[in-house]
Protein backbone atom coordinates (compact mmCIF):
# COMPACT_ATOMS: atom_id res chain seq x y z
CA UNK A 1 -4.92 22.75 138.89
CA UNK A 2 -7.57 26.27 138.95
CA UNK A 3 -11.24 25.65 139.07
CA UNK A 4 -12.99 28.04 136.78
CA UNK A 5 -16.40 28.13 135.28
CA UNK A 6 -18.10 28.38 131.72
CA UNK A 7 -21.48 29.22 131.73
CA UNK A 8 -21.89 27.60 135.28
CA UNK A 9 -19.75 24.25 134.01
CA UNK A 10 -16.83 23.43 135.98
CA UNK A 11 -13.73 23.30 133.74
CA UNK A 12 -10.41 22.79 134.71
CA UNK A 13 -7.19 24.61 133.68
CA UNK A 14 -3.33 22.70 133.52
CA UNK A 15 -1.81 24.53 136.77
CA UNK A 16 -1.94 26.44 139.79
CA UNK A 17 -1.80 30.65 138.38
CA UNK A 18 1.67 32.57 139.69
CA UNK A 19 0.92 34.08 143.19
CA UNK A 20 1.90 37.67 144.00
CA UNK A 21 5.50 37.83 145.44
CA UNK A 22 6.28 35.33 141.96
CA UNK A 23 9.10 35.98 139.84
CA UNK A 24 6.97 36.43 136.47
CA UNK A 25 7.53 33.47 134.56
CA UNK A 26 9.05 34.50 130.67
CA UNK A 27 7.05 33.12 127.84
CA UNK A 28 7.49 33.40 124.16
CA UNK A 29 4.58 35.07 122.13
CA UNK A 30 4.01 36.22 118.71
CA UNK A 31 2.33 39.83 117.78
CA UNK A 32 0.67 40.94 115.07
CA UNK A 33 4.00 41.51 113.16
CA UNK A 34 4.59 37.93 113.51
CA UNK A 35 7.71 38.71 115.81
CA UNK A 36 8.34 36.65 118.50
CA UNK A 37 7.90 38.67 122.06
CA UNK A 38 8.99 38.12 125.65
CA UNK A 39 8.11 39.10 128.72
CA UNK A 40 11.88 40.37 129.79
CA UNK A 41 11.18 43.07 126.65
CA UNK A 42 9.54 44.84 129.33
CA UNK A 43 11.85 44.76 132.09
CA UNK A 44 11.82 48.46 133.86
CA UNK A 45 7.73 48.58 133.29
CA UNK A 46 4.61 47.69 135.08
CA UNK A 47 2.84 44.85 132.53
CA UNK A 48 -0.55 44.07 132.76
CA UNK A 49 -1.06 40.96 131.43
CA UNK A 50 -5.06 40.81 129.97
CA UNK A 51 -5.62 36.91 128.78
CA UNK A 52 -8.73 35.51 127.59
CA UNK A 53 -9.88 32.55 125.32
CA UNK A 54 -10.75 34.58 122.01
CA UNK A 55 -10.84 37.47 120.88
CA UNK A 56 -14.27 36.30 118.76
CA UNK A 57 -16.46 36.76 121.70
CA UNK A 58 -17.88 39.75 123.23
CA UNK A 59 -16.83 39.38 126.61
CA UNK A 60 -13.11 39.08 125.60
CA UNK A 61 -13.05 41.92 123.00
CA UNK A 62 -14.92 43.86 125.52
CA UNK A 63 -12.08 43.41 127.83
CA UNK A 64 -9.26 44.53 125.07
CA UNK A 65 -11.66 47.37 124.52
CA UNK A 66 -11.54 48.40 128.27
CA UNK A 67 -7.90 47.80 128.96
CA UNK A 68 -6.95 49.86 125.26
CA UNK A 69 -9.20 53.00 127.19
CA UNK A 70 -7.52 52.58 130.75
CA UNK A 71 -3.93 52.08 129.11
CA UNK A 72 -4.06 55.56 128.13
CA UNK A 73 -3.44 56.95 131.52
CA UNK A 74 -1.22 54.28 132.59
CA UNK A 75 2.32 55.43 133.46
CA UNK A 76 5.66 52.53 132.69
CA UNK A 77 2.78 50.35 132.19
CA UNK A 78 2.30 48.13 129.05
CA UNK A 79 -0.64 45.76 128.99
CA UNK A 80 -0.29 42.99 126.73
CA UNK A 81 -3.70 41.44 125.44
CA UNK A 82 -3.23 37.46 125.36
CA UNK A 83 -5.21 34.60 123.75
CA UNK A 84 -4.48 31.74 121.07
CA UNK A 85 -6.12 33.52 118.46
CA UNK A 86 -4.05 34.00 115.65
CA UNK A 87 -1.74 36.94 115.24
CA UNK A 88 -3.84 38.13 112.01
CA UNK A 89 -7.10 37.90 113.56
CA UNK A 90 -5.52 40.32 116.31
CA UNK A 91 -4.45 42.89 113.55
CA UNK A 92 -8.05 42.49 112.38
CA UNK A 93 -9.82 43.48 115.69
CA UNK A 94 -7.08 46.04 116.49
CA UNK A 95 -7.69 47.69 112.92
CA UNK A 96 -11.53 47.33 113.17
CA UNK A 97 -11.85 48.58 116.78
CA UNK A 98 -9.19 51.58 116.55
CA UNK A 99 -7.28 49.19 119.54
CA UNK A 100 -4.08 51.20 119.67
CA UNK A 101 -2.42 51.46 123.56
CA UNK A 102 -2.22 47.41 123.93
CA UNK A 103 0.15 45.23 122.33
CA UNK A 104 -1.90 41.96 121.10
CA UNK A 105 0.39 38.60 121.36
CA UNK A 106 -0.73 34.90 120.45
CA UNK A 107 0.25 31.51 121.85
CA UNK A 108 -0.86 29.44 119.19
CA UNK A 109 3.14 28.80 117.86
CA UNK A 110 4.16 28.02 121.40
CA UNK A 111 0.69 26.46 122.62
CA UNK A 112 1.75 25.28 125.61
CA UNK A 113 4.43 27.59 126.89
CA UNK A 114 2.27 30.72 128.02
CA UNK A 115 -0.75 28.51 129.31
CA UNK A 116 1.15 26.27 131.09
CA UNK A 117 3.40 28.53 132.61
CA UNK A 118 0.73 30.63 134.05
CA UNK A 119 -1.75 28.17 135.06
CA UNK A 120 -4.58 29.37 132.22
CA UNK A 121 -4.43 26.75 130.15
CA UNK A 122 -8.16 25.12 129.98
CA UNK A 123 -7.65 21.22 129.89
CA UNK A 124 -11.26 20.44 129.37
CA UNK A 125 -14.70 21.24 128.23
CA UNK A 126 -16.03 23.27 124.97
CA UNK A 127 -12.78 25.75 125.38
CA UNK A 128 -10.39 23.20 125.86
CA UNK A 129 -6.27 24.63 124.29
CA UNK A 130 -7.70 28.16 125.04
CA UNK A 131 -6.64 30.43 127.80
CA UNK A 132 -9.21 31.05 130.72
CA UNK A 133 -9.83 34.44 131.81
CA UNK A 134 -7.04 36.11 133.59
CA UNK A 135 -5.47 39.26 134.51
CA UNK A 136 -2.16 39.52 136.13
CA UNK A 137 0.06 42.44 137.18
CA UNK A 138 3.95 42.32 137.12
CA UNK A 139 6.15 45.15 138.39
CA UNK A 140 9.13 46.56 137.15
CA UNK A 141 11.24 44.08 138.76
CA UNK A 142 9.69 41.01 137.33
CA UNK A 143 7.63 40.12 140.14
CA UNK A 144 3.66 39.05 140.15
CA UNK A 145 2.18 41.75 142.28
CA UNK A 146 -1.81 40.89 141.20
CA UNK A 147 -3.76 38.00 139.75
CA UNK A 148 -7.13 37.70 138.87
CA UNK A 149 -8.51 34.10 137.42
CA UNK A 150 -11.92 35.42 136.49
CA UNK A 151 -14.27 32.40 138.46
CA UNK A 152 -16.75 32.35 135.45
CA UNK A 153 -14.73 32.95 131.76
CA UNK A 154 -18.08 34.32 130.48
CA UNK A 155 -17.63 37.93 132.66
CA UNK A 156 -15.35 40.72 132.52
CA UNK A 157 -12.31 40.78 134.59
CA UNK A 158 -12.55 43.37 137.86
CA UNK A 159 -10.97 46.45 136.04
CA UNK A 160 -11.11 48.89 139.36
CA UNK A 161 -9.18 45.89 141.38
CA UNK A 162 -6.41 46.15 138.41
CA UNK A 163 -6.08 49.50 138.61
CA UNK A 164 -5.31 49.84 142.16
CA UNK A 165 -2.54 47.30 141.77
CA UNK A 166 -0.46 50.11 139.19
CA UNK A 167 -0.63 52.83 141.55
């Protein structure tokens, strides 16, 4: 079990986060489409995974802003943009913000699949069922080659340490 914090409160999420030299553990998703997605869609690519609890708060649609900019000149690379919100409220934000270079998935038909599997899922506190803040990097064979579990969910992820990971 991770050790994160929310506004300086110690909350707890259900596992220990894949480590780099992991086979990426496959998850089931849906997108804005409603289609269920996988992670071995993307075999042959770099994936960035970007998680976060919601896309309703600035800090996470910040982040799906920032990764959307830096996908642009990202070669074989996909980044996925992860949280339980529901597939429509993605479409929403996507439409609203002009987000166009990230694929937006949702975990909330398969709540416990993604979280668990990752480590992210928050087990207690105000955000408990939500994802904590995350960023993980998976090469083109299906391994974890970066992780990032944000220590407090209420800043941005280290977008410079992310980078250097897809070169």
């Amino acid at each position: 079990m991770a050790e994160v914090l929310l506004k300086g409160n110690l909350v707890h999420t259900s596992g220990d986060i894949p480590l780099p030299g992991d086979k990426a553990p496959d998850f089931l998703l849906t997108d804005t489409e409603l289609r269920d997605r996988r992670l071995d869609e993307f075999a042959g690519k770099k994936v960035v995974l970007n998680v976060f609890p919601s896309l309703d708060t600035p800090v996470c649609a910040a982040s799906v802003r920032k990764f959307n900019e830096l996908a642009a000149g990202m070669d074989n690379t996909v980044v996925l943009a992860i949280s339980k919100d529901l597939p429509f409220a993605h479409q929403r934000f996507c439409t609203s913000e002009g987000i166009d270079r990230v694929i937006n998935l949702s975990g909330y038909k398969c709540q416990y699949d993604f979280g668990r599997k990752y480590g992210v899922e928050i087990i207690d506190g105000p955000l408990e069922n939500l994802y904590a803040r995350a960023v993980f990097v998976i090469n083109e064979d299906g391994k974890v080659i970066y992780t990032q579990l944000v220590p407090e969910i209420t800043q941005e992820p280290d977008y410079g340490d992310v980078l250097s990971h897809l070169k």
